[in-house]
C-alpha atoms as a PDB file:
ATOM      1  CA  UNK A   1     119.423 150.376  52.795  1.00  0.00           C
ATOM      2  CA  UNK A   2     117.102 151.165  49.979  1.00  0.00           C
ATOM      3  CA  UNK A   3     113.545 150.099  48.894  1.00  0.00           C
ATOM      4  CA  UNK A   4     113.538 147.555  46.319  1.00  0.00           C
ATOM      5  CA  UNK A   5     110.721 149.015  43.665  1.00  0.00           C
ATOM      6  CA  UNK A   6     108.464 145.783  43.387  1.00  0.00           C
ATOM      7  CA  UNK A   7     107.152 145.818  39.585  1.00  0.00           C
ATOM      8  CA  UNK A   8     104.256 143.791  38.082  1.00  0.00           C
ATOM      9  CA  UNK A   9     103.803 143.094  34.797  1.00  0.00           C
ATOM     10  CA  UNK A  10     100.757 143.259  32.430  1.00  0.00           C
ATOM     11  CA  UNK A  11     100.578 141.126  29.246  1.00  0.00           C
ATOM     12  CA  UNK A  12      98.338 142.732  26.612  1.00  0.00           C
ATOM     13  CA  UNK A  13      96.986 140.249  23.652  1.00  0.00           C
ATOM     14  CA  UNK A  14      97.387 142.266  20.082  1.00  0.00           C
ATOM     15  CA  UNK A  15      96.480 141.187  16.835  1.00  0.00           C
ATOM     16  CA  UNK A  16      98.772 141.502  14.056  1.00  0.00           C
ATOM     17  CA  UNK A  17      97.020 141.976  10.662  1.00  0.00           C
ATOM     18  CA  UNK A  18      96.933 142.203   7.059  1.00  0.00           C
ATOM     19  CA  UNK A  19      96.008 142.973   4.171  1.00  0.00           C
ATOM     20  CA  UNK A  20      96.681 142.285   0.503  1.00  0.00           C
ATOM     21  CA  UNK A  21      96.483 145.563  -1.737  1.00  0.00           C
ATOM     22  CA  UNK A  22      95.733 143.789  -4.769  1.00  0.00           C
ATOM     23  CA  UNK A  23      91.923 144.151  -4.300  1.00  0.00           C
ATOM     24  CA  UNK A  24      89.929 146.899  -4.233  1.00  0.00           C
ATOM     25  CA  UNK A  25      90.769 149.786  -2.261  1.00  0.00           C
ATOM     26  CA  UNK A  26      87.753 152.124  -1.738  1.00  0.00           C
ATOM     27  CA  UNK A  27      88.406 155.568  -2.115  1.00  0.00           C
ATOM     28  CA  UNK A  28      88.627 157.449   0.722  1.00  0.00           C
ATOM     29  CA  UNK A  29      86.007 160.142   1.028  1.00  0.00           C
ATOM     30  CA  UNK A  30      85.649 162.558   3.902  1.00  0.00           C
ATOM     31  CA  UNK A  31      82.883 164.461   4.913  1.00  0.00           C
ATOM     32  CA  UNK A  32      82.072 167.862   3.468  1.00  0.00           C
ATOM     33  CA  UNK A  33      83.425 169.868   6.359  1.00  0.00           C
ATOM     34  CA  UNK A  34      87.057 168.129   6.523  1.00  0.00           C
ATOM     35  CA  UNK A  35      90.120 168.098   3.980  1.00  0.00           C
ATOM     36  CA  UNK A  36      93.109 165.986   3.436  1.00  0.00           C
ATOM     37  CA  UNK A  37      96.547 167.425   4.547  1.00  0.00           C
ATOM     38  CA  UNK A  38      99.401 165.579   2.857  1.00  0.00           C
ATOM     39  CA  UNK A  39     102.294 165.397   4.499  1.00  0.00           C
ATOM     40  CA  UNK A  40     104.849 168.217   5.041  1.00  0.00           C
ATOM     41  CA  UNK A  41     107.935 167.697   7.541  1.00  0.00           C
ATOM     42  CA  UNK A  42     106.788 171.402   8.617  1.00  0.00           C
ATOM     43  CA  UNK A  43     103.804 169.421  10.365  1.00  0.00           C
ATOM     44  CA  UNK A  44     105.628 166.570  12.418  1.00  0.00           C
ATOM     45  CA  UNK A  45     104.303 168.728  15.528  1.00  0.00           C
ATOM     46  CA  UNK A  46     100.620 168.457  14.234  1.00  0.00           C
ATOM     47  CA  UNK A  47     101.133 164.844  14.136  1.00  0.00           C
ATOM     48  CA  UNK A  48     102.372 164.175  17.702  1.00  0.00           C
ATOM     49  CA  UNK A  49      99.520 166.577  18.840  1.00  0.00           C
ATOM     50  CA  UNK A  50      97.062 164.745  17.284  1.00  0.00           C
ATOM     51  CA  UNK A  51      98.252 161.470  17.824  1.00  0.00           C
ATOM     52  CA  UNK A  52      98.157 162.267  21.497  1.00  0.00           C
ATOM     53  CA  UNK A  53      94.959 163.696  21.903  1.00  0.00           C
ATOM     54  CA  UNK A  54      93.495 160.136  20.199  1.00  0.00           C
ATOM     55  CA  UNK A  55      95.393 158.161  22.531  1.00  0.00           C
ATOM     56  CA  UNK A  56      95.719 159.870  26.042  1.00  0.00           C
ATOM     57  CA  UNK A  57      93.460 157.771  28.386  1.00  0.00           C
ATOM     58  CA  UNK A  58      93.238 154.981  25.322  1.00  0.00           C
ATOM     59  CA  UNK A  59      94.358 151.125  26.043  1.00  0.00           C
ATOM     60  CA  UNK A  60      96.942 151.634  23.687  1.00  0.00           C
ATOM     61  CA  UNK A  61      98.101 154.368  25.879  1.00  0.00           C
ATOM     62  CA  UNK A  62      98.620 151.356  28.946  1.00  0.00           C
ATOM     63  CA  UNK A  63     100.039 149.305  26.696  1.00  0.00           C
ATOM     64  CA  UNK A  64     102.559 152.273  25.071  1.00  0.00           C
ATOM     65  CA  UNK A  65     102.828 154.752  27.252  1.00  0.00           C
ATOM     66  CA  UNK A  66     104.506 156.728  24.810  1.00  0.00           C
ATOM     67  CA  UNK A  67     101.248 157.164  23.342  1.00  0.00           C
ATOM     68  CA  UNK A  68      99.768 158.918  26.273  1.00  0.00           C
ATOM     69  CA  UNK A  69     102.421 161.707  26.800  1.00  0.00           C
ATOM     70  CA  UNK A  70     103.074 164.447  24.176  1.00  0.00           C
ATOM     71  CA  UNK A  71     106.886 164.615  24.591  1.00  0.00           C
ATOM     72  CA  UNK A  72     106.766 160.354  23.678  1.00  0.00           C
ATOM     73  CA  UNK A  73     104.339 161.163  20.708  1.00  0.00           C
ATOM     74  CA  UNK A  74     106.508 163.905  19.416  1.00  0.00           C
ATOM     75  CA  UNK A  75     109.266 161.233  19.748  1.00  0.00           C
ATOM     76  CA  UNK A  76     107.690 159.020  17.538  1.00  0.00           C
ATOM     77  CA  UNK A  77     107.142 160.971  15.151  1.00  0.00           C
ATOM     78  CA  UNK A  78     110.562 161.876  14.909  1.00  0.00           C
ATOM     79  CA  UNK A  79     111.196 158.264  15.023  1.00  0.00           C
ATOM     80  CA  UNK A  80     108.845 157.446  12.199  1.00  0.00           C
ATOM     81  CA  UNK A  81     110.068 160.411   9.937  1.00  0.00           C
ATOM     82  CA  UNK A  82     113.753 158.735  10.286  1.00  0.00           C
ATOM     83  CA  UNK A  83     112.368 155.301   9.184  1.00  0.00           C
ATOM     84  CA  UNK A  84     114.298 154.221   5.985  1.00  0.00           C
ATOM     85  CA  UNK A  85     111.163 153.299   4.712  1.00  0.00           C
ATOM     86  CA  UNK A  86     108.899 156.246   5.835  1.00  0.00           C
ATOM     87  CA  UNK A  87     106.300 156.888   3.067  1.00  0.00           C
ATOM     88  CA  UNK A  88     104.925 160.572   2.937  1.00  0.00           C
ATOM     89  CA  UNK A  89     102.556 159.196   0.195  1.00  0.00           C
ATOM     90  CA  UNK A  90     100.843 156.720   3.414  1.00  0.00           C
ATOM     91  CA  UNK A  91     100.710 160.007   6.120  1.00  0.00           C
ATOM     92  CA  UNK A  92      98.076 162.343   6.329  1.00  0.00           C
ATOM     93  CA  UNK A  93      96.274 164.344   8.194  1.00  0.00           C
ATOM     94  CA  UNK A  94      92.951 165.530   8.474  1.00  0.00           C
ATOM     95  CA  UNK A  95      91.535 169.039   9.461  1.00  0.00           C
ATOM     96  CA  UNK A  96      88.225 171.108   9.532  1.00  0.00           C
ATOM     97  CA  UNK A  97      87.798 174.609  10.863  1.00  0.00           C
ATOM     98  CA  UNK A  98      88.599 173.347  14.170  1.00  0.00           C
ATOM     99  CA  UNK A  99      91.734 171.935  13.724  1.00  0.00           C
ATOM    100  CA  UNK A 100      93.824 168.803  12.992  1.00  0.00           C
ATOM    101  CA  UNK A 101      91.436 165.593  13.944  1.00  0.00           C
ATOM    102  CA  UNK A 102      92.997 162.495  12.519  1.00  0.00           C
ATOM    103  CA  UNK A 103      96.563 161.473  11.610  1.00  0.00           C
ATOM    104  CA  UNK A 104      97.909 158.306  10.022  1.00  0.00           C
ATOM    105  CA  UNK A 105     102.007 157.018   9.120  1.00  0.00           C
ATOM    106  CA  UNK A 106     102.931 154.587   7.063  1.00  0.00           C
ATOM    107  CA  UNK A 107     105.960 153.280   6.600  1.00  0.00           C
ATOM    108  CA  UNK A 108     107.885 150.348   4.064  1.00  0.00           C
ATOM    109  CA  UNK A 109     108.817 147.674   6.585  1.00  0.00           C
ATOM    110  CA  UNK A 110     110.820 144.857   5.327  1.00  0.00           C
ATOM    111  CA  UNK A 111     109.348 142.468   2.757  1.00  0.00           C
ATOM    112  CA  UNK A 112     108.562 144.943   0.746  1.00  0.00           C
ATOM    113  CA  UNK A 113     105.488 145.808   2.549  1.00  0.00           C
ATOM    114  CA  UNK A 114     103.520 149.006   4.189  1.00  0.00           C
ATOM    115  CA  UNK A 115     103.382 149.012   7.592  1.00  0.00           C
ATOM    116  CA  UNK A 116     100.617 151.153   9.457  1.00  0.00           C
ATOM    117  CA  UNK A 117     101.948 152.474  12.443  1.00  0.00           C
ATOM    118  CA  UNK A 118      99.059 154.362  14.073  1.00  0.00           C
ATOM    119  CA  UNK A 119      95.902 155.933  13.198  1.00  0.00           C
ATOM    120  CA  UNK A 120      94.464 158.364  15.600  1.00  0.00           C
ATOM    121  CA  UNK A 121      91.055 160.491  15.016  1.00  0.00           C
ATOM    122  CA  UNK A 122      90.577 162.618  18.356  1.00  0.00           C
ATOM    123  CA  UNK A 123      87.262 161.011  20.552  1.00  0.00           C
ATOM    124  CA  UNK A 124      84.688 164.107  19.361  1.00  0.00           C
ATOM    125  CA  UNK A 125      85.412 163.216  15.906  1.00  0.00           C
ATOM    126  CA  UNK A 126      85.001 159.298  16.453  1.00  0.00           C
ATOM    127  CA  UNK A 127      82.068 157.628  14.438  1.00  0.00           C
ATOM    128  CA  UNK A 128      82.327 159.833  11.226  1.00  0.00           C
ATOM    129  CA  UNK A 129      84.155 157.664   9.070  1.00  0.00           C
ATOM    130  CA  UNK A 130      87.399 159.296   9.505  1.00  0.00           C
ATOM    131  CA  UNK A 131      89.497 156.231  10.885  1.00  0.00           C
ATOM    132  CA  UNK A 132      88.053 154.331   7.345  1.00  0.00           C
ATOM    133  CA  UNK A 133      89.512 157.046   5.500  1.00  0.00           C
ATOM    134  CA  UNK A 134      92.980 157.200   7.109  1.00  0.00           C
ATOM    135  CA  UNK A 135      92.943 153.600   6.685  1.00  0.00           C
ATOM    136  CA  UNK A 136      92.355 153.976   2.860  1.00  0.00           C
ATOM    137  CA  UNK A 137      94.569 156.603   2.244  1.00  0.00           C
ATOM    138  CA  UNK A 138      97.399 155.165   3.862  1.00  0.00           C
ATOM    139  CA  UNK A 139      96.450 151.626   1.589  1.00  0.00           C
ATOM    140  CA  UNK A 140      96.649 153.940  -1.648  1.00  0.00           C
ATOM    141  CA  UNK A 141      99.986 155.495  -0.665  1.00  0.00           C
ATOM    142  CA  UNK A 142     101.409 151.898  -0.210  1.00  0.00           C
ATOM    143  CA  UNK A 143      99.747 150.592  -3.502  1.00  0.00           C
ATOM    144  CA  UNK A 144     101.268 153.953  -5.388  1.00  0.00           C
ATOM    145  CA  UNK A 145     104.477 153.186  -3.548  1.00  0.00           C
ATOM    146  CA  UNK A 146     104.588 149.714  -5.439  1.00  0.00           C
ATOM    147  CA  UNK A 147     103.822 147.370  -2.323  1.00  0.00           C
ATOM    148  CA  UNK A 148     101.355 144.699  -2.390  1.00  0.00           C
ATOM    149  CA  UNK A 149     100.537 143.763   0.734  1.00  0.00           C
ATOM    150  CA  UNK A 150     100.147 145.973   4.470  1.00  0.00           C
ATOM    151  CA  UNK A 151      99.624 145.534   8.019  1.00  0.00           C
ATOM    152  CA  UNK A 152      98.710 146.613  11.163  1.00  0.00           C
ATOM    153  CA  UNK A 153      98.998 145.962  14.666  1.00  0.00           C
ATOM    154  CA  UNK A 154      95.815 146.097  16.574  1.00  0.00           C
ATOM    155  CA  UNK A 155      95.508 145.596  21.080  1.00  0.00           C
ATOM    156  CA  UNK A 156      92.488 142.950  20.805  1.00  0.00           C
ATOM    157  CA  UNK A 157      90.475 145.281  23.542  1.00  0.00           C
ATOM    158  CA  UNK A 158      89.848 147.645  21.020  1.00  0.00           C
ATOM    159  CA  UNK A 159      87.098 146.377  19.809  1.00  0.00           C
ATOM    160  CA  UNK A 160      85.716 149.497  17.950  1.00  0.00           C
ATOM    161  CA  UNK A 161      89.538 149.537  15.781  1.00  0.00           C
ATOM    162  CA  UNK A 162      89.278 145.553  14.997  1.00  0.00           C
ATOM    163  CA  UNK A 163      85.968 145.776  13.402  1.00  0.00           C
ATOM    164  CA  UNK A 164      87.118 148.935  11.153  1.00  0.00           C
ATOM    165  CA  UNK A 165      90.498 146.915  10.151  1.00  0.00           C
ATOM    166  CA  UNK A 166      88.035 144.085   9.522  1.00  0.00           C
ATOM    167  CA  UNK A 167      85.614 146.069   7.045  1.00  0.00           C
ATOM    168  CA  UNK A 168      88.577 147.019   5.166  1.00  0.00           C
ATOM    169  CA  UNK A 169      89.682 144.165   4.459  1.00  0.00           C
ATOM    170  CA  UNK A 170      92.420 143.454   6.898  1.00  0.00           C
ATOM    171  CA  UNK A 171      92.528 140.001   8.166  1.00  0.00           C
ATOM    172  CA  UNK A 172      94.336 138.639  11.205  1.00  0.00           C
ATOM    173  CA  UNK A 173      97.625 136.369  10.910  1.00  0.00           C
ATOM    174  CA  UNK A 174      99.051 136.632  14.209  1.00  0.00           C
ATOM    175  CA  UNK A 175      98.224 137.014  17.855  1.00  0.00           C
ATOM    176  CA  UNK A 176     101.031 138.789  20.126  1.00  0.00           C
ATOM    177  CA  UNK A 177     101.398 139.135  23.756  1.00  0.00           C
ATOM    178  CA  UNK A 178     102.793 142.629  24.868  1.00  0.00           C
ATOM    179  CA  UNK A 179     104.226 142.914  28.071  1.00  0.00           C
ATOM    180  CA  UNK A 180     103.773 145.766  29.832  1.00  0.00           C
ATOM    181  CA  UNK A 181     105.847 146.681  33.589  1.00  0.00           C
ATOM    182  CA  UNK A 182     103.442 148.290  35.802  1.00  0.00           C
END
């Protein structure tokens, strides 16, 4: 007779938010020491790294743990390439001499509008303004892609993420539950 596996489940309150393009979008500027990287399928593998590194040991990690392996972040970026509506113009990277810090995707989700579906600058590089300018370069991709409105999906315990949506511009619409099997 075998164990039965007893589960629990975890229920993680996320904001869904947007924003409408028609305002101003500030230009994203990065510090002197970092550069833009535009996307090139040749670096779907700098993507998932980087995206993994921001996340691993993250709540977004608990509440996908895709987020906090490297095989599921390479997966999603697979996933996200695939995307109908995947928009080059809305995914960058960012490097300095170290390395690749900061990644962003954005994709066309039904509407028409752009969907951001994660930004990721890795902890030592936190505080520098590089989330802000992910955020604004995926906005101008969307608003050269001919969309007029964007949003985001934000878990409400990261506090530090909802105040830089905020300061963009993005306001919330919905609040979503996420449950989570523990």
């Amino acid at each position: 007779m075998g164990r039965d596996r007893v589960t629990s489940t975890t229920y993680y309150k996320r904001f869904r938010m947007e924003i409408d393009l028609a305002g101003a979008i500030a230009m994203p500027r990065l510090p002197g020491r970092f550069v833009w990287v535009p996307w090139q399928d040749s670096l779907i593998e700098q993507h998932a790294e980087v995206k993994y590194r921001s996340f691993a040991g993250e709540i977004d990690a608990a509440v996908f743990p895709a987020l906090g392996d490297p095989f599921g972040c390479r997966r999603l970026m697979f996933e996200i390439r695939r995307k109908a509506g995947f928009l080059p113009e809305a995914t960058w990277l960012i490097a300095c001499a170290e390395g690749y810090v900061g990644t962003v995707q954005g994709v066309m989700d039904r509407g028409p509008i752009g969907a951001i579906q994660n930004v990721g600058v890795l902890p030592p590089y936190r505080g520098l303004g590089l989330g802000r300018a992910l955020v604004d370069r995926a906005l101008q991709g969307f608003r050269h892609a001919g969309l007029e409105r964007a949003f985001l999906e934000v878990t409400a315990e990261n506090t530090a993420a909802v105040k830089l949506y905020r300061d963009v511009g993005f306001r919330r619409c919905k609040t979503l539950y996420k449950a989570v099997a523990q």
